[in-house]
Structure formats: C-alpha cells, structure tokens
Protein backbone atom coordinates (compact mmCIF):
# COMPACT_ATOMS: atom_id res chain seq x y z
CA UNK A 1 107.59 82.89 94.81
CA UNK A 2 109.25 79.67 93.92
CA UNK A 3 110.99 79.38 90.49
CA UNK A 4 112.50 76.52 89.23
CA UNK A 5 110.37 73.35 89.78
CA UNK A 6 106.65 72.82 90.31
CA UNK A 7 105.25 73.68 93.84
CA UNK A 8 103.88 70.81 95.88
CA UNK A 9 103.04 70.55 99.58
CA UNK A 10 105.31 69.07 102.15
CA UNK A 11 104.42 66.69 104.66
CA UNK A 12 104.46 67.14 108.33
CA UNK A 13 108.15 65.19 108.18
CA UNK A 14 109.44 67.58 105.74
CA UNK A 15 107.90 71.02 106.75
CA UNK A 16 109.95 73.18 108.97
CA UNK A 17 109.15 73.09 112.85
CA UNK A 18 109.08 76.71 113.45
CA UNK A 19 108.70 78.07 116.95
CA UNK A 20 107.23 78.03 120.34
CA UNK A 21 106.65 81.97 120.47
CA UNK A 22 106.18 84.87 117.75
CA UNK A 23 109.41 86.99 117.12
CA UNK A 24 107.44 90.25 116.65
CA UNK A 25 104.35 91.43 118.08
CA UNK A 26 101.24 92.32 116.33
CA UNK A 27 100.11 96.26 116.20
CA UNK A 28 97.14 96.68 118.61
CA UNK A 29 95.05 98.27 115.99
CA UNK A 30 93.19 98.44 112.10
CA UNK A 31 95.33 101.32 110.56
CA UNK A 32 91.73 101.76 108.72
CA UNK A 33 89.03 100.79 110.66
CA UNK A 34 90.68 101.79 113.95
CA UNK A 35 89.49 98.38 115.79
CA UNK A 36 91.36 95.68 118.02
CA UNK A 37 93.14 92.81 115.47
CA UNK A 38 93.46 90.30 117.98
CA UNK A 39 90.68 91.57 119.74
CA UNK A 40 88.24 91.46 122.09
CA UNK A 41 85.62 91.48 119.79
CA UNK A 42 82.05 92.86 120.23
CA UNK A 43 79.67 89.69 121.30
CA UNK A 44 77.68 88.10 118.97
CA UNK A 45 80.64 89.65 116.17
CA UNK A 46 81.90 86.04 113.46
CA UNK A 47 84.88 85.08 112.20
CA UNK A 48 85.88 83.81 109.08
CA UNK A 49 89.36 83.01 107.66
CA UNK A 50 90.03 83.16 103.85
CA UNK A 51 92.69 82.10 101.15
CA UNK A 52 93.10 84.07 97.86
CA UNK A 53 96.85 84.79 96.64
CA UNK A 54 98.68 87.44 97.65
CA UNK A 55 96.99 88.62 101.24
CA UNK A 56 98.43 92.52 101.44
CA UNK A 57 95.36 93.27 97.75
CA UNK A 58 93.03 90.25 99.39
CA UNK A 59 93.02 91.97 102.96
CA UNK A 60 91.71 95.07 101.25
CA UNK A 61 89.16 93.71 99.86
CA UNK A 62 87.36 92.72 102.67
CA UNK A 63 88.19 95.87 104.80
CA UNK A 64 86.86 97.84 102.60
CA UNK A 65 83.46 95.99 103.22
CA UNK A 66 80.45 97.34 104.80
CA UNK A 67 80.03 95.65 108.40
CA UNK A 68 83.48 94.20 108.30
CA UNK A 69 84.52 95.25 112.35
CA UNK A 70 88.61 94.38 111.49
CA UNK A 71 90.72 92.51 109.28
CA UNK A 72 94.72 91.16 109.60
CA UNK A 73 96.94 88.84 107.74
CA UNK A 74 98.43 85.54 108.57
CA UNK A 75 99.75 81.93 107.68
CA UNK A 76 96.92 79.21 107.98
CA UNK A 77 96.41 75.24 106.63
CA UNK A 78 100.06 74.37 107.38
CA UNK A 79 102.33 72.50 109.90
CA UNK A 80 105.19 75.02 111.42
CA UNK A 81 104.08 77.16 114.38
CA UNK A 82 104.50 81.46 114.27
CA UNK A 83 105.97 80.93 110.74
CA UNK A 84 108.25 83.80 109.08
CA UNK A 85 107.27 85.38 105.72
CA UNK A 86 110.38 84.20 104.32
CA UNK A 87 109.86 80.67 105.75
CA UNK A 88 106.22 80.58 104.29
CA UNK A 89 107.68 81.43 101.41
CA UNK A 90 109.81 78.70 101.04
CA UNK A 91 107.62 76.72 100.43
CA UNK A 92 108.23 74.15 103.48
CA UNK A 93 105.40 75.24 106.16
CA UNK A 94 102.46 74.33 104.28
CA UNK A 95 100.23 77.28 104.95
CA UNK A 96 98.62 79.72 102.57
CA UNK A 97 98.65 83.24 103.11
CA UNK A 98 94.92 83.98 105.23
CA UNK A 99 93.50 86.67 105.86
CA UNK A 100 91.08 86.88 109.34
CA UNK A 101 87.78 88.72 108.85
CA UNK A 102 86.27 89.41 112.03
CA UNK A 103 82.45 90.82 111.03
CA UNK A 104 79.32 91.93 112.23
CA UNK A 105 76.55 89.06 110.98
CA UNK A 106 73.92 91.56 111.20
CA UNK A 107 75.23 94.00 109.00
CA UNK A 108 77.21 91.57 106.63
CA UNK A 109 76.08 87.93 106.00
CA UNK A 110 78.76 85.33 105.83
CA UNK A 111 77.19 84.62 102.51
CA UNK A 112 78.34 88.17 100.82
CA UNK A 113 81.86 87.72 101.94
CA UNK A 114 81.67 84.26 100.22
CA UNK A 115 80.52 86.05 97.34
CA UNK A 116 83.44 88.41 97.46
CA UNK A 117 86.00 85.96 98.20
CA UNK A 118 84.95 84.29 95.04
CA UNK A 119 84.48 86.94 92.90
CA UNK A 120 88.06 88.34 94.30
CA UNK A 121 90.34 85.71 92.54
CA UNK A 122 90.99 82.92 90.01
CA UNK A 123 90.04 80.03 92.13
CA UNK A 124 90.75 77.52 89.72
CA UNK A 125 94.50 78.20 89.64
CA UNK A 126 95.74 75.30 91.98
CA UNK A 127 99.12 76.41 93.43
CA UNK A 128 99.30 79.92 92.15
CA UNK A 129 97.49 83.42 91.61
CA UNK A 130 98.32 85.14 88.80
CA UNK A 131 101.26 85.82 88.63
CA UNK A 132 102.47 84.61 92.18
CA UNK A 133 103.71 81.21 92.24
CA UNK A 134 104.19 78.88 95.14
CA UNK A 135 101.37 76.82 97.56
CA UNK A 136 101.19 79.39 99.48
CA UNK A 137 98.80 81.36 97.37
CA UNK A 138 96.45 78.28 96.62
CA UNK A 139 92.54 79.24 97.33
CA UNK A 140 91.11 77.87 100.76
CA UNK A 141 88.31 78.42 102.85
CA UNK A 142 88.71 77.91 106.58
CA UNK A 143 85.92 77.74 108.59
CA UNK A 144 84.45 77.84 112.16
CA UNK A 145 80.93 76.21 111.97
CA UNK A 146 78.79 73.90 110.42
CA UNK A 147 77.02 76.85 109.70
CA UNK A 148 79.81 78.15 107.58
CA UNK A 149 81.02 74.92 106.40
CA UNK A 150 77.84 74.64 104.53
CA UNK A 151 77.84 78.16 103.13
CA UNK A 152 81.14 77.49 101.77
CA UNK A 153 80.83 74.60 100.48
CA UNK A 154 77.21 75.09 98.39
CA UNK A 155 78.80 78.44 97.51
CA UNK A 156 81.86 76.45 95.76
CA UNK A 157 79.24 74.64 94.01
CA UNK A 158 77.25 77.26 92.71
CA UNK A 159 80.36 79.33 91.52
CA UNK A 160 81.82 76.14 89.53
CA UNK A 161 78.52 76.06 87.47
CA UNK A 162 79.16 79.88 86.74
CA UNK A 163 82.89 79.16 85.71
CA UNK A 164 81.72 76.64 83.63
CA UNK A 165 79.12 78.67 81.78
CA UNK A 166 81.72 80.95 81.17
CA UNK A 167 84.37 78.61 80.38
CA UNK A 168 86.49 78.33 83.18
CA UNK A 169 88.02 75.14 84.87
CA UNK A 170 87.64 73.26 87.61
CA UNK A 171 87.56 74.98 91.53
CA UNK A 172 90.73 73.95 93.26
CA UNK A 173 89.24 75.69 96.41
CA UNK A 174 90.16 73.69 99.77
CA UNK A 175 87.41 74.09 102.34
CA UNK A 176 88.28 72.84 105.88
CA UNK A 177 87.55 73.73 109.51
CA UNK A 178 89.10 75.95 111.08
CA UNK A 179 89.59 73.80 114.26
CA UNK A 180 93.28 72.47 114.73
CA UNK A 181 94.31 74.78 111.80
CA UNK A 182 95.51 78.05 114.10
CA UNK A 183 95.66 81.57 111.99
CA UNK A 184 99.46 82.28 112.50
CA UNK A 185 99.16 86.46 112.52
CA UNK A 186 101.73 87.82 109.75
CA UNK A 187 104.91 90.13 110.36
CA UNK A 188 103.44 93.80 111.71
CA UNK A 189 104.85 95.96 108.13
CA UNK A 190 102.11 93.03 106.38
CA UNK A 191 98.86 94.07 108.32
CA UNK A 192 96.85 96.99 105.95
CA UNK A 193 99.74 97.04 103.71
CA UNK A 194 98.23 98.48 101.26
CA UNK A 195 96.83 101.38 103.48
CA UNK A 196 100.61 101.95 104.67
CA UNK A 197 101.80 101.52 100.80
CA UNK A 198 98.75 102.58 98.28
CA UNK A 199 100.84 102.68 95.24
CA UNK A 200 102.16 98.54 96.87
CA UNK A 201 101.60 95.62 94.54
CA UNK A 202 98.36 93.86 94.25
CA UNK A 203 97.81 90.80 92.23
CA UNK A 204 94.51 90.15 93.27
CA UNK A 205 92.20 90.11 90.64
CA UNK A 206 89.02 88.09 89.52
CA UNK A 207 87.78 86.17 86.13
CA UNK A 208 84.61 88.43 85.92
CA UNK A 209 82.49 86.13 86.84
CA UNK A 210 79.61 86.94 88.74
CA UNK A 211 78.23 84.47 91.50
CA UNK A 212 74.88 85.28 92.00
CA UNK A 213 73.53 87.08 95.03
CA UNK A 214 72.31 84.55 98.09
CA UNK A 215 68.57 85.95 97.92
CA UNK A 216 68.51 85.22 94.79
CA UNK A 217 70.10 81.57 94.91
CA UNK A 218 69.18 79.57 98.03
CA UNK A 219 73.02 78.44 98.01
CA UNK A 220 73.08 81.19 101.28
CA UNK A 221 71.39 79.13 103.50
CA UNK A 222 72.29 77.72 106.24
CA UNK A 223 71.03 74.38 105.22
CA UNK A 224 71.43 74.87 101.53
CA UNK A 225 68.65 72.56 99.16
CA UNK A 226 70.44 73.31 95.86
CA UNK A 227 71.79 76.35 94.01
CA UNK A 228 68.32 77.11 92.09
CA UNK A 229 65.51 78.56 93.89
CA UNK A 230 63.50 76.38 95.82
CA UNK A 231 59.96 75.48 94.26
CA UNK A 232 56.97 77.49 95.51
CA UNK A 233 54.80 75.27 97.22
CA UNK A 234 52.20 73.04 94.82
CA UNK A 235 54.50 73.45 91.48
C-alpha cells in the first residue's frame, strides 16, 4: 500500500530491473484442488489471467468455481522480471497483482469467469480496491486469444451500462494480450492463502451489480453483435 502521494505508473526507465531467475520456487501443487500450478495441463484445458485488488480473496474466488482445473497468484502488466512482493509493492515494477486461472472450457465458459471477475470487484476504482491503495491493485484483463479478447472486451461494455443504471462510474478496466506480458508466479506462503489462513484478510468485494448471464446477452460470443439479444429473424 502506498501512503503519502497519489499512485501512478512508472515507465520502463524508472521501474526496477529485477532478475534473471526466481529466488523461491513455486509449490508443485493446488493446496485445494490438488492439481499441477505450473502444470502440465490436461489438453484442450484454457487459460486466462485476471486483475482485481488484493489476489490472496480474488484467487478464491475463482477456485472455488465449478470446472476451474487450478489457480495461483502472480505479478503481470509490468516491466521488472521474477518481481518480489515487497518490490511490487513499491510501486516501481508496474504489474498488478494476477491471478492465473487454468480451466476446463467445457465445463466453465470463459464467459462465466468474466462474469465473476466483474461481479468480484469495484472496477471503476482506477489505482485502488477498496481499501488497498497502490497500481498494483488496478483492474486488468489479460488475455490469450482473439477469442478472449473479444469476450472481454464486449463484457466491459455490457457491465459499464449496468454500472451506469445503477449509478456507478466509469470502467477503468485495462484489457490487453497476454503475449509479451509474462505472469510472474508470486512468493510460495501467497498461493491459496486463504486456504492456508481462513480467518486472512480479504478485501475483495463487489458493487452488487449484476452483469447479466451470456445466454441471456449475446455479449458471450465469440464474435459479439451487441450486448442486447440479437433480433429473431424477419423482426
């Protein structure tokens, strides 16, 4: 958390250069779901990296989803290479705190996390969540097709008419691929913390909101046409 001063992104000049090789290594497996974090992964299995605040409540969140194979915390969207916690902190890497959701499409559409992801935080908060101050808890969505690109960014759409309804501001959201942005796995006591701690802090929380479900909104597809439902043919 940063105190002091408003938080604002450094540049590639200014962020610190980090390191060549992780000081720790990551556990081998989900204390929850029991599966490989940095894999292999079943075939056909997705990935999708997300930004929400604080990671140890948002990592929950999704591992506690239905078709969701494993789950593990990192540092994503900055410049310095196998960051610390205490350097991301800082404020001078430029990454958020991420979480990595590796899933199982045909059990849990990309779509429904979207819809959890939103529905899982304030993202109209700009550099902060809640209570938690600094750029590392700013919203993002990272992704690793055109498939998911789309998703996300109809998705953001759709939500920002709901937020306005309801009186909310603008989304602050950043969505950008995944590609030359590498998921930077977090310090081994972060991954399931709140398995290891269940009584640990969370400050993940939502503005009640609702974003409506992708069957009922075409905003799922993979080519989205809008955020209503598509016309029946001859109206």
């Amino acid at each position: 958390m940063i105190f002091g001063r408003t938080p604002e992104l450094p540049t590639p000049e200014q962020a610190l250069k980090g390191r060549a090789t992780p000081e720790f290594e990551v556990p081998a497996r989900h204390t929850v779901l029991g599966n490989p974090l940095l894999g292999p992964y079943p075939e056909g299995f997705q990935v999708a990296d997300f930004a929400l605040g604080c990671f140890w409540g948002a990592e929950r969140k999704f591992w506690q989803t239905q078709g969701v194979w494993t789950t593990y915390v990192g540092y994503q969207g900055g410049y310095t290479e196998n960051p610390s916690y205490e350097e991301v902190c800082s404020g001078l890497t430029g990454h958020t705190e991420a979480v990595r959701v590796v899933f199982d499409p045909a059990r849990v559409s990309y779509a429904s996390l979207l819809k959890l992801f939103w529905e899982s935080h304030n993202p109209t908060q700009g550099f902060r969540q809640g209570n938690d101050v600094g750029t590392q808890y700013r919203s993002a969505i990272y992704t690793h097709s055109a498939e998911q690109e789309a998703g996300a960014k109809a998705s953001l759409e759709a939500y920002q008419q709901v937020l306005t309804a309801a009186g909310h501001g603008t989304i602050t959201t950043t969505v950008l691929p995944a590609e030359n942005r590498p998921f930077w796995p977090a310090e081994p006591y972060h991954q399931q913390y709140l398995d290891k701690n269940p009584d640990g802090y969370c400050g993940i929380g939502g503005t009640g909101a609702l974003l409506d479900t992708p069957s009922e909104t075409n905003w799922g597809r993979a080519c989205p046409t809008g955020i209503s439902p598509a016309p029946e043919a001859g109206e």
